[in-house]
N, C-alpha and C. Protein backbone atom coordinates (compact mmCIF):
# COMPACT_ATOMS: atom_id res chain seq x y z
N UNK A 1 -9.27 1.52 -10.11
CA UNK A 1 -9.28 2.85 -9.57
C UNK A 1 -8.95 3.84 -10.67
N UNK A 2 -9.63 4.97 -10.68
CA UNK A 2 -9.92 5.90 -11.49
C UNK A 2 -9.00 6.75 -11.41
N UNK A 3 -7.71 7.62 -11.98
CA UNK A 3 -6.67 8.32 -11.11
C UNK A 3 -7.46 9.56 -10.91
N UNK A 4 -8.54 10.27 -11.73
CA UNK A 4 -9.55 11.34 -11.72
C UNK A 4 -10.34 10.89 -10.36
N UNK A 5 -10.69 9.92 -9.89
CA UNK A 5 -11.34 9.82 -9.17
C UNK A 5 -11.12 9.18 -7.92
N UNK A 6 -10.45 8.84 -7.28
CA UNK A 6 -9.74 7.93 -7.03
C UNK A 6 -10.52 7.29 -5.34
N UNK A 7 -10.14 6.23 -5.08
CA UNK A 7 -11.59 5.79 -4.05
C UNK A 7 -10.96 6.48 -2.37
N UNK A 8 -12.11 6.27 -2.05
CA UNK A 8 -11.12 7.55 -0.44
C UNK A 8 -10.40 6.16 0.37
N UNK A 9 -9.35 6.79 1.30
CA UNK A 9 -8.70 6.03 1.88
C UNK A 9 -9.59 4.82 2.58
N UNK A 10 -11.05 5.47 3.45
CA UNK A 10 -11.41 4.91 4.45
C UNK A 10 -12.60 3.35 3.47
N UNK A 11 -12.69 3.77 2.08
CA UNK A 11 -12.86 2.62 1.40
C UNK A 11 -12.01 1.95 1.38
N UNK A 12 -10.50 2.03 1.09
CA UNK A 12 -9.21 1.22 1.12
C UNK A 12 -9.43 0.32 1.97
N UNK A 13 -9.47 1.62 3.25
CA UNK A 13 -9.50 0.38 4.81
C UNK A 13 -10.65 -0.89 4.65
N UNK A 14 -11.75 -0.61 4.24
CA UNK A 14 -13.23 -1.86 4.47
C UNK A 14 -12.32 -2.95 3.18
N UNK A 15 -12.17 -2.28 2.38
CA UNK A 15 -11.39 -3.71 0.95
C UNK A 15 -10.64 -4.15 1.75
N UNK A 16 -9.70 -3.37 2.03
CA UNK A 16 -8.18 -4.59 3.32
C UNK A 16 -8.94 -5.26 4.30
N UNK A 17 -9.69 -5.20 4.76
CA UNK A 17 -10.89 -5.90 5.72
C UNK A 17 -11.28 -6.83 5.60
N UNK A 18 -12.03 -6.97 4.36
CA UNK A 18 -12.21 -8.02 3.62
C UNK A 18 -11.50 -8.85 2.96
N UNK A 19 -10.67 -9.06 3.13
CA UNK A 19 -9.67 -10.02 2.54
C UNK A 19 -9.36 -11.00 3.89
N UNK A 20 -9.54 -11.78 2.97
CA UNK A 20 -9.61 -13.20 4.94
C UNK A 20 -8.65 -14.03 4.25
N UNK A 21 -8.12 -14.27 3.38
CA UNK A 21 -6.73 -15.02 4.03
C UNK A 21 -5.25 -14.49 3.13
N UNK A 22 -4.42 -14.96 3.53
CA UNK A 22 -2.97 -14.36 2.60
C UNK A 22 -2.15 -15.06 2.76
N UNK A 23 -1.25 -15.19 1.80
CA UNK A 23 0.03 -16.32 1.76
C UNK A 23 1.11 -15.46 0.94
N UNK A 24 2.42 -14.74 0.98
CA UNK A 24 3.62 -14.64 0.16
C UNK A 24 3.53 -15.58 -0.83
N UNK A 25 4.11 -14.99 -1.78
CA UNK A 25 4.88 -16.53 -2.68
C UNK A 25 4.28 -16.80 -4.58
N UNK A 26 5.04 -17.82 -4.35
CA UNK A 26 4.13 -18.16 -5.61
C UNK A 26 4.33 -19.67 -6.14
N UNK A 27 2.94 -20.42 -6.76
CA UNK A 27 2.54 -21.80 -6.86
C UNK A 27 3.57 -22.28 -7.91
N UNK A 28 3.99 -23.61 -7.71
CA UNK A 28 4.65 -23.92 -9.42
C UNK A 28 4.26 -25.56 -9.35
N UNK A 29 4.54 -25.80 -10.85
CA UNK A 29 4.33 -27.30 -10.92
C UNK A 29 5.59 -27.93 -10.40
N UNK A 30 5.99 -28.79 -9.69
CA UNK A 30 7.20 -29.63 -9.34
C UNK A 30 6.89 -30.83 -10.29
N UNK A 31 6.11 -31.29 -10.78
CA UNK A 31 6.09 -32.24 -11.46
C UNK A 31 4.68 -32.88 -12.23
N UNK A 32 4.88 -33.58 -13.26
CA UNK A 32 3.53 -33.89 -13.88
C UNK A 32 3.65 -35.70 -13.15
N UNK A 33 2.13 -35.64 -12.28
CA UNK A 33 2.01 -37.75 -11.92
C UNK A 33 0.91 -37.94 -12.83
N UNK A 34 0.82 -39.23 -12.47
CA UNK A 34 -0.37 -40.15 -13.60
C UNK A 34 -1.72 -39.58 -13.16
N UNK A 35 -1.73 -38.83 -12.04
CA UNK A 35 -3.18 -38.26 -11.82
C UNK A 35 -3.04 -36.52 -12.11
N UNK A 36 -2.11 -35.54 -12.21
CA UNK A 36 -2.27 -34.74 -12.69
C UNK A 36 -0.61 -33.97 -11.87
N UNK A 37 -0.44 -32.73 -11.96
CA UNK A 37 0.70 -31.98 -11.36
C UNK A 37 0.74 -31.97 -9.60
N UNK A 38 1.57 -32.25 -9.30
CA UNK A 38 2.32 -32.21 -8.34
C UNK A 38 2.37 -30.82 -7.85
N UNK A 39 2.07 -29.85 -6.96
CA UNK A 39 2.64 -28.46 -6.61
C UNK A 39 3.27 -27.91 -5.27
N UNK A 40 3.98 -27.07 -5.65
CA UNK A 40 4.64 -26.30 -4.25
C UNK A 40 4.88 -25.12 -4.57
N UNK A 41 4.89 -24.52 -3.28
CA UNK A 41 4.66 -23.22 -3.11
C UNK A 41 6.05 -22.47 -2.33
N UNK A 42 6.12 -21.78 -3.07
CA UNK A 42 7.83 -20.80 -2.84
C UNK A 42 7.35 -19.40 -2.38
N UNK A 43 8.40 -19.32 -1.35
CA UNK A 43 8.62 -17.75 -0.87
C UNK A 43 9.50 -17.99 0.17
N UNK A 44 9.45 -16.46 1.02
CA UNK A 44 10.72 -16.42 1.17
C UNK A 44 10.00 -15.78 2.97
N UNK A 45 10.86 -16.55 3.47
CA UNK A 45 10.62 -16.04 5.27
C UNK A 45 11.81 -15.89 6.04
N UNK A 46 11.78 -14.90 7.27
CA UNK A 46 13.18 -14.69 7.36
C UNK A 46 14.26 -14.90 6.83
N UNK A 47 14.15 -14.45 5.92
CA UNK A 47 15.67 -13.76 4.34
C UNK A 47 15.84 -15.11 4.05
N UNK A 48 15.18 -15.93 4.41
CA UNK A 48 15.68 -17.76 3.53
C UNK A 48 14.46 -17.97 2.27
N UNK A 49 14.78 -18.50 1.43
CA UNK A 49 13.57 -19.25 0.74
C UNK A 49 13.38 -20.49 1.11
N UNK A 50 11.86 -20.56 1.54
CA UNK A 50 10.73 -21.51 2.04
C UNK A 50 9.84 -22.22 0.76
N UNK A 51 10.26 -23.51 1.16
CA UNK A 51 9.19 -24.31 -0.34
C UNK A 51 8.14 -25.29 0.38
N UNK A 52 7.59 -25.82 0.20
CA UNK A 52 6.24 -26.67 0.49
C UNK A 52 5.72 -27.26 -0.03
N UNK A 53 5.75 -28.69 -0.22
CA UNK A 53 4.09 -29.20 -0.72
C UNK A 53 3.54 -28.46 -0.99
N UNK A 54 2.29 -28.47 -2.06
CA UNK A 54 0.59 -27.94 -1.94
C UNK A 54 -0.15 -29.59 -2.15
N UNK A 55 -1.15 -29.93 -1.29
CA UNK A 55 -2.08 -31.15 -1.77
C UNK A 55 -2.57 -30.74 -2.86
N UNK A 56 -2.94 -31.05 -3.81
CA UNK A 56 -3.86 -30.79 -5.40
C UNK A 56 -5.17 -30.85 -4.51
N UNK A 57 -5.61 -30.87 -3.80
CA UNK A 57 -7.17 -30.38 -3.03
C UNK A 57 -6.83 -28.84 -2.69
N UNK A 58 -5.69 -28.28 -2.10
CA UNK A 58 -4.76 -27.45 -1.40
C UNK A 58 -5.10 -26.19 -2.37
N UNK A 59 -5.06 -26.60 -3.79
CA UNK A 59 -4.76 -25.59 -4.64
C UNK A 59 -5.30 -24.34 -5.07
N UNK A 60 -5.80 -24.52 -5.15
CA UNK A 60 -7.09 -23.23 -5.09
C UNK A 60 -7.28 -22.62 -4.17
N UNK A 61 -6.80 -23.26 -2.58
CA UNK A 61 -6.88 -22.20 -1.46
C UNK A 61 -5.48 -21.48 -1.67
N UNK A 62 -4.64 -21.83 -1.64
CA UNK A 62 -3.34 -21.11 -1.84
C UNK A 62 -3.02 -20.19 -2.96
N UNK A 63 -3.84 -20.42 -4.19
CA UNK A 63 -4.06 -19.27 -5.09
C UNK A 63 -4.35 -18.84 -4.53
N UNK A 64 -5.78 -18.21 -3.70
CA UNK A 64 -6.80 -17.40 -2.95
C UNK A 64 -5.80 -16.71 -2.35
N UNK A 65 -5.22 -17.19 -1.87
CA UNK A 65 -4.80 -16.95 -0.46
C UNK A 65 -3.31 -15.76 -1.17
N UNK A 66 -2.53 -16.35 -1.97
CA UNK A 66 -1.61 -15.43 -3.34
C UNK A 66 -1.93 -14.50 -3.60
N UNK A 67 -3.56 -14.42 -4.10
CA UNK A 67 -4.25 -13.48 -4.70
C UNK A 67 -4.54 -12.55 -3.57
N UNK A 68 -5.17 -12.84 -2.72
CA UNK A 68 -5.17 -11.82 -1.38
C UNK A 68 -4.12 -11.50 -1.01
N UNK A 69 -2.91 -11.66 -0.91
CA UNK A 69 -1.86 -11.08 -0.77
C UNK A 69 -1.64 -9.74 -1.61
N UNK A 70 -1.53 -10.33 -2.97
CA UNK A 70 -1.53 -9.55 -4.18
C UNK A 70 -2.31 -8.27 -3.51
N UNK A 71 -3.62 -8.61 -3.31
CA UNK A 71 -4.45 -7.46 -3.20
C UNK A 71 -4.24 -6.55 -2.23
N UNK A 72 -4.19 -7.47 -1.09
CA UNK A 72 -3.79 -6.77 0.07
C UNK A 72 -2.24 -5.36 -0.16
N UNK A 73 -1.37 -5.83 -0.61
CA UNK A 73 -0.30 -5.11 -1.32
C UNK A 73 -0.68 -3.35 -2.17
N UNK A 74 -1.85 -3.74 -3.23
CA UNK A 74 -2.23 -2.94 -3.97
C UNK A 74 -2.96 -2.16 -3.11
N UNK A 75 -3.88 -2.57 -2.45
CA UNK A 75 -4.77 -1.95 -1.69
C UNK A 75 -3.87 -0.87 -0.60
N UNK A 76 -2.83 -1.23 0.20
CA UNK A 76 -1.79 -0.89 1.03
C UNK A 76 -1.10 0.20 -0.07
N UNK A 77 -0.56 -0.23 -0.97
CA UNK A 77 0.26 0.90 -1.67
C UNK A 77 -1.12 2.19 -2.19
N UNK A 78 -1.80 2.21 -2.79
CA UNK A 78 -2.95 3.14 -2.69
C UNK A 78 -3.16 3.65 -1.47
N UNK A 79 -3.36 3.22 -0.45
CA UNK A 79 -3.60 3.98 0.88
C UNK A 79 -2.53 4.55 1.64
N UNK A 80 -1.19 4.41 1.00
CA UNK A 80 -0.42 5.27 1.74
C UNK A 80 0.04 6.17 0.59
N UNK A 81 -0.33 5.98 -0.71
CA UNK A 81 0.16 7.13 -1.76
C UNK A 81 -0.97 8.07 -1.27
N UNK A 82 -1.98 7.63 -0.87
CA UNK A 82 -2.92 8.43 -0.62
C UNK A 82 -2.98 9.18 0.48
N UNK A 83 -2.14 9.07 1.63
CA UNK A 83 -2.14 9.97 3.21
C UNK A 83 -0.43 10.46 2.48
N UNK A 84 0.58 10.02 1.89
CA UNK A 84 2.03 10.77 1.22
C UNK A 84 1.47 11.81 0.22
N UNK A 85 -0.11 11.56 -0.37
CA UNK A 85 0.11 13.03 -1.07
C UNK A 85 -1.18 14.35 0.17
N UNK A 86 -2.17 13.76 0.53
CA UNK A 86 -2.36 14.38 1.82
C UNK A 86 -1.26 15.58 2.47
N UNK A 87 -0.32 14.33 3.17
CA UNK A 87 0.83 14.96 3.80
C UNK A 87 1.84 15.92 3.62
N UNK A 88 1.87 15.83 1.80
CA UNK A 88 2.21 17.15 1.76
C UNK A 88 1.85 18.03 0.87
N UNK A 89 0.34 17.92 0.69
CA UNK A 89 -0.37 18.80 0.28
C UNK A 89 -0.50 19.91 1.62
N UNK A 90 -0.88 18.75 2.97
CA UNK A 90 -0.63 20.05 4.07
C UNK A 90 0.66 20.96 4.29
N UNK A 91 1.68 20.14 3.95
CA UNK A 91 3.04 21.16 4.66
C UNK A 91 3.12 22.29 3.22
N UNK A 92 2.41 22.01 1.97
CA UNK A 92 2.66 23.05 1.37
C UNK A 92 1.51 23.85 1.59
N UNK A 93 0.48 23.62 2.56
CA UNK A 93 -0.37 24.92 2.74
C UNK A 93 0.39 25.42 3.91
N UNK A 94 1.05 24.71 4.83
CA UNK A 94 1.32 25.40 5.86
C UNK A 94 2.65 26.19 5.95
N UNK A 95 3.45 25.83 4.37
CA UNK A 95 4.37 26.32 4.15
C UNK A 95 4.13 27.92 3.32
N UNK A 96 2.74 27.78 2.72
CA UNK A 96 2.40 29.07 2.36
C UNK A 96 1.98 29.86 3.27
N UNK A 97 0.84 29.85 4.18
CA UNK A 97 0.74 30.35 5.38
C UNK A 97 1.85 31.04 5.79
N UNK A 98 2.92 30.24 6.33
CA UNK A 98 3.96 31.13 6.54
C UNK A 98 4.58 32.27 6.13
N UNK A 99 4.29 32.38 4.56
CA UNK A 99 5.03 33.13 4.08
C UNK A 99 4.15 34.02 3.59
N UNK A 100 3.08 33.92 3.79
CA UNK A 100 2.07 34.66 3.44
C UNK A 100 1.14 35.79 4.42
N UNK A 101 2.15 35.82 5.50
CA UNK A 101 1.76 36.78 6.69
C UNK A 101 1.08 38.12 5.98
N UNK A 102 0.30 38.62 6.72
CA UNK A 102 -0.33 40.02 6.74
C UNK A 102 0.92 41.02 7.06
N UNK A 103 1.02 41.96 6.87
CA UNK A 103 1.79 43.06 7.26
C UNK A 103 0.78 43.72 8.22
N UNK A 104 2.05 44.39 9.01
CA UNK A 104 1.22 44.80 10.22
C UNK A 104 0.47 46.58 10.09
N UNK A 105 -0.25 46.75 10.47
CA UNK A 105 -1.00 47.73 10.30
C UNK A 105 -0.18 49.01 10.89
N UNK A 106 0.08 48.64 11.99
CA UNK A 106 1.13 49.76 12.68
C UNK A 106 2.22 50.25 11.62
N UNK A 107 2.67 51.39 11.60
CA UNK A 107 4.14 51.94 11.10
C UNK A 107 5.41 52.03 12.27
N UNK A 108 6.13 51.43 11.37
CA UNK A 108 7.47 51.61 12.54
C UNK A 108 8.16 53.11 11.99
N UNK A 109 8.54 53.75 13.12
CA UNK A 109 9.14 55.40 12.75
C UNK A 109 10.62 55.12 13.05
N UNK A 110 11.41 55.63 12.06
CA UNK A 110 12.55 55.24 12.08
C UNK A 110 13.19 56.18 13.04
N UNK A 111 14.13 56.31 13.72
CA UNK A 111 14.92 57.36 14.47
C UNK A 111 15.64 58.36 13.38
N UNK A 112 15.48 59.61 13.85
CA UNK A 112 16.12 60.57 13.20
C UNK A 112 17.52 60.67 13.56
N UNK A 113 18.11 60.60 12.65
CA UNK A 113 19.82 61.53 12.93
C UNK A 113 19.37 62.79 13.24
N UNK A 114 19.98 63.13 14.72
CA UNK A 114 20.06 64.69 14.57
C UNK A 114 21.66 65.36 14.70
């Protein structure tokens, strides 16, 4: 994303759309076997950290699935920097407005001392 240019929200929304699966976390080796690394997958669910197996068939979906997270995240933080500067781009028009009244055409006549 271009900060000159930057993509409109309602593109944001179709990219978050497209993202079909998601997982927290992140992959590590637990160990090297005679057929190749061993893996599990860490994160954290209700305030505990959660670990897991991954099958070595497994692996590549659970990247995917990391990576869509990832994205999903980026995509989410862009679309709400994007309605937070919106939001108060309006309250500072509507904050000028305010203060930017017309004066009224009528004259007010002050009372005389007599």
């Amino acid at each position: 994303m271009n900060a000159s240019n930057p993509i409109s929200a309602e593109s944001l929304l179709r990219e978050i759309l497209q993202i079909q699966s998601m997982e927290r976390g992140c992959l590590s080796v637990l160990r090297q076997g005679p057929n190749g690394p061993y893996y599990s997958h860490q994160c954290w669910e209700n305030g505990t950290s959660c670990s897991r197996y991954v099958p070595r068939d497994q692996f590549a979906d659970y990247q995917q699935a990391i990576e869509g997270y990832e994205k999903f995240r980026q995509l989410t933080d862009q679309y709400a920097q994007q309605i937070i500067d919106k939001t108060r781009d309006d309250f500072a028009a509507r904050a000028k407005k305010k203060h930017s009244r017309p004066k009224s055409s009528s004259r007010k006549t002050s009372k005389s001392k007599s």
